[in-house]
C-alpha atoms as a PDB file:
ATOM      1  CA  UNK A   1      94.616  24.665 164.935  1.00  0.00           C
ATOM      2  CA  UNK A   2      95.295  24.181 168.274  1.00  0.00           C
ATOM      3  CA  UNK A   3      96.923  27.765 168.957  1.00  0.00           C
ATOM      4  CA  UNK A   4      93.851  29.390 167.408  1.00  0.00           C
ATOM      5  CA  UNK A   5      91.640  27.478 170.141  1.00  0.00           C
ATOM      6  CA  UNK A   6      94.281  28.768 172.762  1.00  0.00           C
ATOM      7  CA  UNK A   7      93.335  32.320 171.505  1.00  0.00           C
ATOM      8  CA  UNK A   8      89.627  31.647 171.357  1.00  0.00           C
ATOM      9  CA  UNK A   9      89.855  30.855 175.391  1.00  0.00           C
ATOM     10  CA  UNK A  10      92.034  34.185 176.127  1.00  0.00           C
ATOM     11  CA  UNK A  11      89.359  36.115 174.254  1.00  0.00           C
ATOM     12  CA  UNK A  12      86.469  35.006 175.463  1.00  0.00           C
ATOM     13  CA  UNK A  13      88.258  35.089 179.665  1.00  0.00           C
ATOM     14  CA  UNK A  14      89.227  38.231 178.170  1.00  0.00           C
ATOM     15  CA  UNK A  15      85.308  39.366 177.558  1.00  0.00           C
ATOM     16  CA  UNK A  16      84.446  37.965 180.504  1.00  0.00           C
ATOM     17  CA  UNK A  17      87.078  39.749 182.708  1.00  0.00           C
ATOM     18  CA  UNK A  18      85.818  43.040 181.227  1.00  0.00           C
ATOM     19  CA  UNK A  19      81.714  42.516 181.899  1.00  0.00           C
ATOM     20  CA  UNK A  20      82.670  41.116 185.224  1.00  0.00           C
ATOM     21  CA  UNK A  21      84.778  44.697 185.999  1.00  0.00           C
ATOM     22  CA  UNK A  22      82.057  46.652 184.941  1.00  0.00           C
ATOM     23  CA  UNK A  23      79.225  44.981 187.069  1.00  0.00           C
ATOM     24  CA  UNK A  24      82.097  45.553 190.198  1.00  0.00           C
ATOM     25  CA  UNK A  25      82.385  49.436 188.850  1.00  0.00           C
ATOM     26  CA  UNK A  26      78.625  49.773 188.959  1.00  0.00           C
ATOM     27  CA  UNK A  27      78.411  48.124 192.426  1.00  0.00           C
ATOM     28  CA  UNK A  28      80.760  51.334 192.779  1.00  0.00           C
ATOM     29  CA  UNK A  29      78.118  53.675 191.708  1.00  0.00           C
ATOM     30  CA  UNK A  30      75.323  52.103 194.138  1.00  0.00           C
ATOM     31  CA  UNK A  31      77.253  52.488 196.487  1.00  0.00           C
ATOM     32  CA  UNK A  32      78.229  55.812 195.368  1.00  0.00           C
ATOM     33  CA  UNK A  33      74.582  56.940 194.878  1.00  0.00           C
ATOM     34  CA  UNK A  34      73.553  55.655 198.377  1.00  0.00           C
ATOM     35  CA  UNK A  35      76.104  57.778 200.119  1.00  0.00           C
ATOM     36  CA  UNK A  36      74.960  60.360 198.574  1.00  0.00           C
ATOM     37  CA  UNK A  37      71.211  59.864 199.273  1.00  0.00           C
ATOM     38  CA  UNK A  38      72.934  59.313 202.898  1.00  0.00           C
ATOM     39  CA  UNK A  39      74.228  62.653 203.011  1.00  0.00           C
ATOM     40  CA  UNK A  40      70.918  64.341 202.027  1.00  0.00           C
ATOM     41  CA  UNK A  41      69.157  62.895 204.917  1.00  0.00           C
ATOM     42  CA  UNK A  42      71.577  64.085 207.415  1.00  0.00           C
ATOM     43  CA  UNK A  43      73.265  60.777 208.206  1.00  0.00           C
ATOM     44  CA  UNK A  44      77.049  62.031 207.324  1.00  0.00           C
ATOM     45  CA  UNK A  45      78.185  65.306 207.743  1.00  0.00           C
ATOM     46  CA  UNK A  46      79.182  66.770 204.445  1.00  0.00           C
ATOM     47  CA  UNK A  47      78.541  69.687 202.581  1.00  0.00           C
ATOM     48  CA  UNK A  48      75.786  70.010 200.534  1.00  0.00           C
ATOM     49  CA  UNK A  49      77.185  71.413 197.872  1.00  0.00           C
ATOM     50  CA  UNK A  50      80.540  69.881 197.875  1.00  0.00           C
ATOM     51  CA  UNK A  51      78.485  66.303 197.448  1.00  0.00           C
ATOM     52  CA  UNK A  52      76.100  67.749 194.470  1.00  0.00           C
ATOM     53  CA  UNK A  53      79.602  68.744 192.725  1.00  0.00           C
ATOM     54  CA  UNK A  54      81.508  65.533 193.190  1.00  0.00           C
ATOM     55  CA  UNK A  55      79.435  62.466 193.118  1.00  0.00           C
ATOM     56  CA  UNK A  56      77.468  63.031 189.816  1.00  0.00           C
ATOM     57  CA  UNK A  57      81.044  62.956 187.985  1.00  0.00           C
ATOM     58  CA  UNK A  58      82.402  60.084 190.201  1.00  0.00           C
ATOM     59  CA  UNK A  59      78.624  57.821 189.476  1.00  0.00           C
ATOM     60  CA  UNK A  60      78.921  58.736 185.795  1.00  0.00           C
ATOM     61  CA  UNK A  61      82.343  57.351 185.770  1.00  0.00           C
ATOM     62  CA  UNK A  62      81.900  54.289 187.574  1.00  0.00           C
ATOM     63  CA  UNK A  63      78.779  53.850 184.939  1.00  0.00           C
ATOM     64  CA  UNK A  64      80.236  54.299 182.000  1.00  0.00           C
ATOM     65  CA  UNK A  65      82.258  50.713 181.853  1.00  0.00           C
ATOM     66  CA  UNK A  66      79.123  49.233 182.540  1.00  0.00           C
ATOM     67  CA  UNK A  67      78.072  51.049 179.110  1.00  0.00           C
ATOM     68  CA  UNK A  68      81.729  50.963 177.316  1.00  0.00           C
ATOM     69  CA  UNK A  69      81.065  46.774 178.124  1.00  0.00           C
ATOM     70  CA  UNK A  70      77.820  46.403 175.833  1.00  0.00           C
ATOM     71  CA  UNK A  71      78.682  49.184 172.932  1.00  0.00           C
ATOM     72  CA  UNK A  72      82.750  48.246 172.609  1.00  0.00           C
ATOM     73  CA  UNK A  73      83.131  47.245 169.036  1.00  0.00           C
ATOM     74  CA  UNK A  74      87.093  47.727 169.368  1.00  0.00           C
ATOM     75  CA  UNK A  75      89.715  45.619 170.994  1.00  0.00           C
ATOM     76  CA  UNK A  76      89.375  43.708 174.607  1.00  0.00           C
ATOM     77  CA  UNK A  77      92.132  43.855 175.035  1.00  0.00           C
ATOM     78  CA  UNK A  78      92.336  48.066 175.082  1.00  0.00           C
ATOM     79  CA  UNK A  79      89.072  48.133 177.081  1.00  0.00           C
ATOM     80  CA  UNK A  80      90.125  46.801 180.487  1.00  0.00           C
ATOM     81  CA  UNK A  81      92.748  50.087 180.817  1.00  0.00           C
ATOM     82  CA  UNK A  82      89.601  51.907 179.575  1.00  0.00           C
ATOM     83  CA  UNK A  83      87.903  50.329 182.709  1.00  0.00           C
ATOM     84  CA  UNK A  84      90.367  51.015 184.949  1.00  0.00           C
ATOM     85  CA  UNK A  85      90.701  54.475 184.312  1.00  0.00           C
ATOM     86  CA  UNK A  86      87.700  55.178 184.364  1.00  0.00           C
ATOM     87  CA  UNK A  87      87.557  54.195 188.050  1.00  0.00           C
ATOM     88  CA  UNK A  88      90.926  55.125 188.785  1.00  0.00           C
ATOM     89  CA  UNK A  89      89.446  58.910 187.729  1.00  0.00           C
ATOM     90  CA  UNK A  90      86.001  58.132 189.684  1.00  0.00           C
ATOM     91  CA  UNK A  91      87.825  57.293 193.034  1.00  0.00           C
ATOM     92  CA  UNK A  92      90.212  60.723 192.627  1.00  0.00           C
ATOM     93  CA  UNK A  93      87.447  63.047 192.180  1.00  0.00           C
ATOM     94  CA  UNK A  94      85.848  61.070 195.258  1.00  0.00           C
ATOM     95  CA  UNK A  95      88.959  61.426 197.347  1.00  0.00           C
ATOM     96  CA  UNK A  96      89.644  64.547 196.215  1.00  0.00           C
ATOM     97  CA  UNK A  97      86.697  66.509 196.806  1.00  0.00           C
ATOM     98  CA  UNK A  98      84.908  64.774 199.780  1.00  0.00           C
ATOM     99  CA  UNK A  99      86.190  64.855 203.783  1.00  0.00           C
ATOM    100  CA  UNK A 100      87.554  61.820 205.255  1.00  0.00           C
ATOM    101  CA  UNK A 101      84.357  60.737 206.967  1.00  0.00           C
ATOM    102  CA  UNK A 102      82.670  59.776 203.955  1.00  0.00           C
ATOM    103  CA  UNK A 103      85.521  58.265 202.285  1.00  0.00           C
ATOM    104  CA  UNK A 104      85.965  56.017 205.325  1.00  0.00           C
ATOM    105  CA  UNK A 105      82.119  55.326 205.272  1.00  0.00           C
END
């Protein structure tokens, strides 16, 4: 009885865990968005067209554990690596594709 109740508590700090990643990966992707809106009124100094390529695939990815968090029918256990990649991926198209100003920013 008393080990089921210990499992009850490591699922539910388990669930909670994973909603309170997402809401930090979609704090990501305002933060994300705002650079961008940034860049198109001249405040940083990147190109155009680099930014149009690389932050709608780095905002979708920081949104989609914020999605993943209310659909997940599977195990919680599986879904915080399915977090992490997902911003693990986000930051390296970031990194990769915009200049060092912006990153910094």
């Amino acid at each position: 009885m008393e080990e089921t109740l210990h499992l009850d508590i490591f699922r539910v700090n388990e669930e909670k865990a994973n909603r309170y990643t997402a809401f930090c990966t979609f704090i990501a992707a305002v933060v994300a968005v705002l650079m961008w809106l940034l860049n198109l009124c001249g405040f940083f100094i990147v190109d155009q067209t680099l930014m149009n390529v690389a932050m709608p695939g780095g905002v979708a990815l920081f949104l989609l554990p914020s999605l993943l968090v209310r659909v997940w029918k599977g195990d919680t256990r599986l879904l915080k690596y399915v977090i992490m990649y997902c911003f693990m991926i986000g930051i390296a198209i970031l990194n990769s594709a915009l200049t060092i100003q912006l990153v910094l920013a």
